[in-house]
C-alpha atoms as a PDB file:
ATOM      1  CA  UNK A   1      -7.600   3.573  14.731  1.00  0.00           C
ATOM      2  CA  UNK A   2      -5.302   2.316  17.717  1.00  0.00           C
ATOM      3  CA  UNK A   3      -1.654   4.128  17.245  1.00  0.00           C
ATOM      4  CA  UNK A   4      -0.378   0.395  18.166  1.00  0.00           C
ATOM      5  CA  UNK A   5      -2.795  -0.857  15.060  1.00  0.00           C
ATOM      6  CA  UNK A   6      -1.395   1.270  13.038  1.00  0.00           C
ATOM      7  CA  UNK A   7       2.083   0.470  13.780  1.00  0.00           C
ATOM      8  CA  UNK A   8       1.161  -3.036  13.178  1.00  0.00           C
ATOM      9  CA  UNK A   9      -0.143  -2.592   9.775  1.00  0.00           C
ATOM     10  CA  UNK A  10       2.408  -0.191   8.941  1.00  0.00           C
ATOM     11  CA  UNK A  11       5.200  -3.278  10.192  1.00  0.00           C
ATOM     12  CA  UNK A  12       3.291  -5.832   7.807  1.00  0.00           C
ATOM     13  CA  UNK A  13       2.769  -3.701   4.640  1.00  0.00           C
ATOM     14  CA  UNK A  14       6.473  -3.331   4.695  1.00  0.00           C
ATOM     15  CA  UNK A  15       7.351  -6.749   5.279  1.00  0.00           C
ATOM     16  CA  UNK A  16       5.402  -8.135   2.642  1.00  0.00           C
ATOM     17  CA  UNK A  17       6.846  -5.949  -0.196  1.00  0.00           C
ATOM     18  CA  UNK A  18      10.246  -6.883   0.894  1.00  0.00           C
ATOM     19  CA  UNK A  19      12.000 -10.066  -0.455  1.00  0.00           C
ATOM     20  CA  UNK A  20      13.159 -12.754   1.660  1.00  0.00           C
ATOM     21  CA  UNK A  21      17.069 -12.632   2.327  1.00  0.00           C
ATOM     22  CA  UNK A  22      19.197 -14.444   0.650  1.00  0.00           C
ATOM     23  CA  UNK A  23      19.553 -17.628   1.873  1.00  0.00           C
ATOM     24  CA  UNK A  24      16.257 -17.263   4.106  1.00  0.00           C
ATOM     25  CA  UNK A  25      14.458 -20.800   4.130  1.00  0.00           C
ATOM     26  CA  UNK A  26      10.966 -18.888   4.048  1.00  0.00           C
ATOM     27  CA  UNK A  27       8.256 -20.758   1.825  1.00  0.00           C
ATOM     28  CA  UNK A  28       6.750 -18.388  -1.179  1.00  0.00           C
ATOM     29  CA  UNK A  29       2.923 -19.239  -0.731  1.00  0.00           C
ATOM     30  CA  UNK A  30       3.216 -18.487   3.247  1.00  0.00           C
ATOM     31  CA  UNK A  31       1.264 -15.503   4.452  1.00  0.00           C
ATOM     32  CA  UNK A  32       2.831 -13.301   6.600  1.00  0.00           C
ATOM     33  CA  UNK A  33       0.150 -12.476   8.377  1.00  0.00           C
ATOM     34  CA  UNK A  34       0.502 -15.783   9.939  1.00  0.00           C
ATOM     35  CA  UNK A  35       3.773 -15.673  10.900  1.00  0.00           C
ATOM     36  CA  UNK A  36       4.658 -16.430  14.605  1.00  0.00           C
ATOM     37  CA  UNK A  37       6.916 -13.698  16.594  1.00  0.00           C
ATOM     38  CA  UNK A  38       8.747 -14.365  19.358  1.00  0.00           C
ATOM     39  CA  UNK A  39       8.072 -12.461  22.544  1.00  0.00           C
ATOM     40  CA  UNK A  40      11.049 -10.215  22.023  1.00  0.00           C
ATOM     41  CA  UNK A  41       9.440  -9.080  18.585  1.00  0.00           C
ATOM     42  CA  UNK A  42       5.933  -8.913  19.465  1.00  0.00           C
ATOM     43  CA  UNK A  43       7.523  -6.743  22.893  1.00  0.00           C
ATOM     44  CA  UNK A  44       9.326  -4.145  19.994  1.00  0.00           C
ATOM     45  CA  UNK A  45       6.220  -4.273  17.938  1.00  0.00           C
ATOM     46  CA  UNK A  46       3.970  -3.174  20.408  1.00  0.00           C
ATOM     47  CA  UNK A  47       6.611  -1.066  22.081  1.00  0.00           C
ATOM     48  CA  UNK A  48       6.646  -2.229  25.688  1.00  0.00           C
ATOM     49  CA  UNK A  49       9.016  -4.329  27.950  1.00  0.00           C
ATOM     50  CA  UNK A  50       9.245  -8.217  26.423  1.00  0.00           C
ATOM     51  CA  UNK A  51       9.081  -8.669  30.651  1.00  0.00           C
ATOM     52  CA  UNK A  52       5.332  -7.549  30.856  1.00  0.00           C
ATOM     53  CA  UNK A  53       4.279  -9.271  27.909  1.00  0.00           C
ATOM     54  CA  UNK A  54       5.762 -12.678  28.778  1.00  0.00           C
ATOM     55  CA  UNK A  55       4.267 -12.009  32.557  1.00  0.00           C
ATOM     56  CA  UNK A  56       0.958 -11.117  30.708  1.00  0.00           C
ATOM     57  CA  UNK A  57       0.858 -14.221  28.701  1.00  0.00           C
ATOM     58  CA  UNK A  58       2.182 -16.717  31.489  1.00  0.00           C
ATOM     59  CA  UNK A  59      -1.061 -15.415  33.306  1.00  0.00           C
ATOM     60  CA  UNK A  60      -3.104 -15.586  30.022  1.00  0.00           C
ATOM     61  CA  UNK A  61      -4.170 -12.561  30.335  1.00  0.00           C
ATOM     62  CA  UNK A  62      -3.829 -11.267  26.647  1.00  0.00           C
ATOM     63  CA  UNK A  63      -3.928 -13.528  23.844  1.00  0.00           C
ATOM     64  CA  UNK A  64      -0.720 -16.256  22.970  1.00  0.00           C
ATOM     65  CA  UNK A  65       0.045 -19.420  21.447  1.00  0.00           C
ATOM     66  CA  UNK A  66       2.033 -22.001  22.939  1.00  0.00           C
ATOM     67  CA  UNK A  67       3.504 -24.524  19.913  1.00  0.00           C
ATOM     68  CA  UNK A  68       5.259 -27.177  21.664  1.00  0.00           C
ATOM     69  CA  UNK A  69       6.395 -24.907  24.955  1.00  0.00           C
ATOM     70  CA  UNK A  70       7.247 -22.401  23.070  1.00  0.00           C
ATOM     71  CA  UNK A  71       5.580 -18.494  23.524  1.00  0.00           C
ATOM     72  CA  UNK A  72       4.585 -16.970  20.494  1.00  0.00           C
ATOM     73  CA  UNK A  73       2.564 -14.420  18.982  1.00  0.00           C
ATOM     74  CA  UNK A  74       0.401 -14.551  15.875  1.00  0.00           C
ATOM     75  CA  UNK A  75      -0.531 -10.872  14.175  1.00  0.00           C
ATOM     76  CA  UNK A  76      -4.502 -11.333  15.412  1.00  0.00           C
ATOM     77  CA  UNK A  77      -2.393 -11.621  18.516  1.00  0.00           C
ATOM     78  CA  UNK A  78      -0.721  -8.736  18.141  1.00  0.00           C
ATOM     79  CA  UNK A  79      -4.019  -6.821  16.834  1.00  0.00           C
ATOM     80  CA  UNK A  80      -5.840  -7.782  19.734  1.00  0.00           C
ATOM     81  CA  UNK A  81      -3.618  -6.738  22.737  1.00  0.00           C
ATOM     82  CA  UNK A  82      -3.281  -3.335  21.377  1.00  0.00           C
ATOM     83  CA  UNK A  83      -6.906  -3.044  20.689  1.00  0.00           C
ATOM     84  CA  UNK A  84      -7.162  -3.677  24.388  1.00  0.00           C
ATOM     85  CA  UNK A  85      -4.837  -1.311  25.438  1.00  0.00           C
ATOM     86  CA  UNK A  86      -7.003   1.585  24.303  1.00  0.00           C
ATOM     87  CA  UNK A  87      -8.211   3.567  26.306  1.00  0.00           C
ATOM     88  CA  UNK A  88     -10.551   7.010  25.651  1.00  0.00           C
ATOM     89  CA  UNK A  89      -8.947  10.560  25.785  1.00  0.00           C
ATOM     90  CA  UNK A  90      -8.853  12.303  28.663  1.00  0.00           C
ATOM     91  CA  UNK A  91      -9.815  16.075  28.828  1.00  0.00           C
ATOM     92  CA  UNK A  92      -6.838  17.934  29.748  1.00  0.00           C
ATOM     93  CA  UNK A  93      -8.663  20.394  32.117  1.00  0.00           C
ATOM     94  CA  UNK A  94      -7.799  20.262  35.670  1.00  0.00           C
ATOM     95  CA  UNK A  95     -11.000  18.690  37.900  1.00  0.00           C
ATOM     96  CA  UNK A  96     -13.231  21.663  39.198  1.00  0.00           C
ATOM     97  CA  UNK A  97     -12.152  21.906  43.214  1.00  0.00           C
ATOM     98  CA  UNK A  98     -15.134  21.530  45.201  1.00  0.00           C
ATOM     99  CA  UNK A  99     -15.678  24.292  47.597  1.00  0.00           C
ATOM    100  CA  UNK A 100     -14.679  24.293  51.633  1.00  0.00           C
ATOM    101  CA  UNK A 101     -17.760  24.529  53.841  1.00  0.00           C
ATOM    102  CA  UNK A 102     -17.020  26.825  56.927  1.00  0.00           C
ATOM    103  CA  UNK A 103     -19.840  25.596  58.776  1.00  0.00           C
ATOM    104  CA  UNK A 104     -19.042  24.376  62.567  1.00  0.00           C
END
């Protein structure tokens, strides 16, 4: 699993155990899992600048919802964007330096 899907799981399994604080307005039967966050949250959720992920979602180039005018991310949102930043490991041994040919 994705380090960044992890984190997100990890973020929501603590969240839902947690009761609301007082005076929250949250409803009871909502599920957090669809919960909207705001660009600055998703940005510290997936731990990068809330710059490139606005810039990324003005372009649509990762997934966003738009209530109203307003830029928001669900958690398949969320889910998504860090599947997509995966990438496969890379071996750690230097490239094998291809030989010199003296020929004139």
């Amino acid at each position: 699993m994705c380090p960044l899907v992890a984190l997100i799981s990890e973020f929501w399994s603590i969240h839902r155990t947690r009761p609301p604080p007082e005076g929250s307005m949250s409803q009871p039967d909502s599920d957090p899992h669809r919960l909207l966050h705001t660009p600055a949250e998703a940005a510290a959720l997936l731990a990068v600048r809330e710059s490139w992920l606005r810039r990324k979602a003005g372009r649509r180039e990762i997934p966003c919802t738009f209530p109203g005018k307003h830029l928001r991310f669900s958690a398949d949102d969320l889910a998504s964007i860090a599947r997509a930043g995966a990438r496969p490991a890379r071996s750690t041994r230097p490239p094998a330096r291809r030989g010199r040919s003296f020929r004139d």
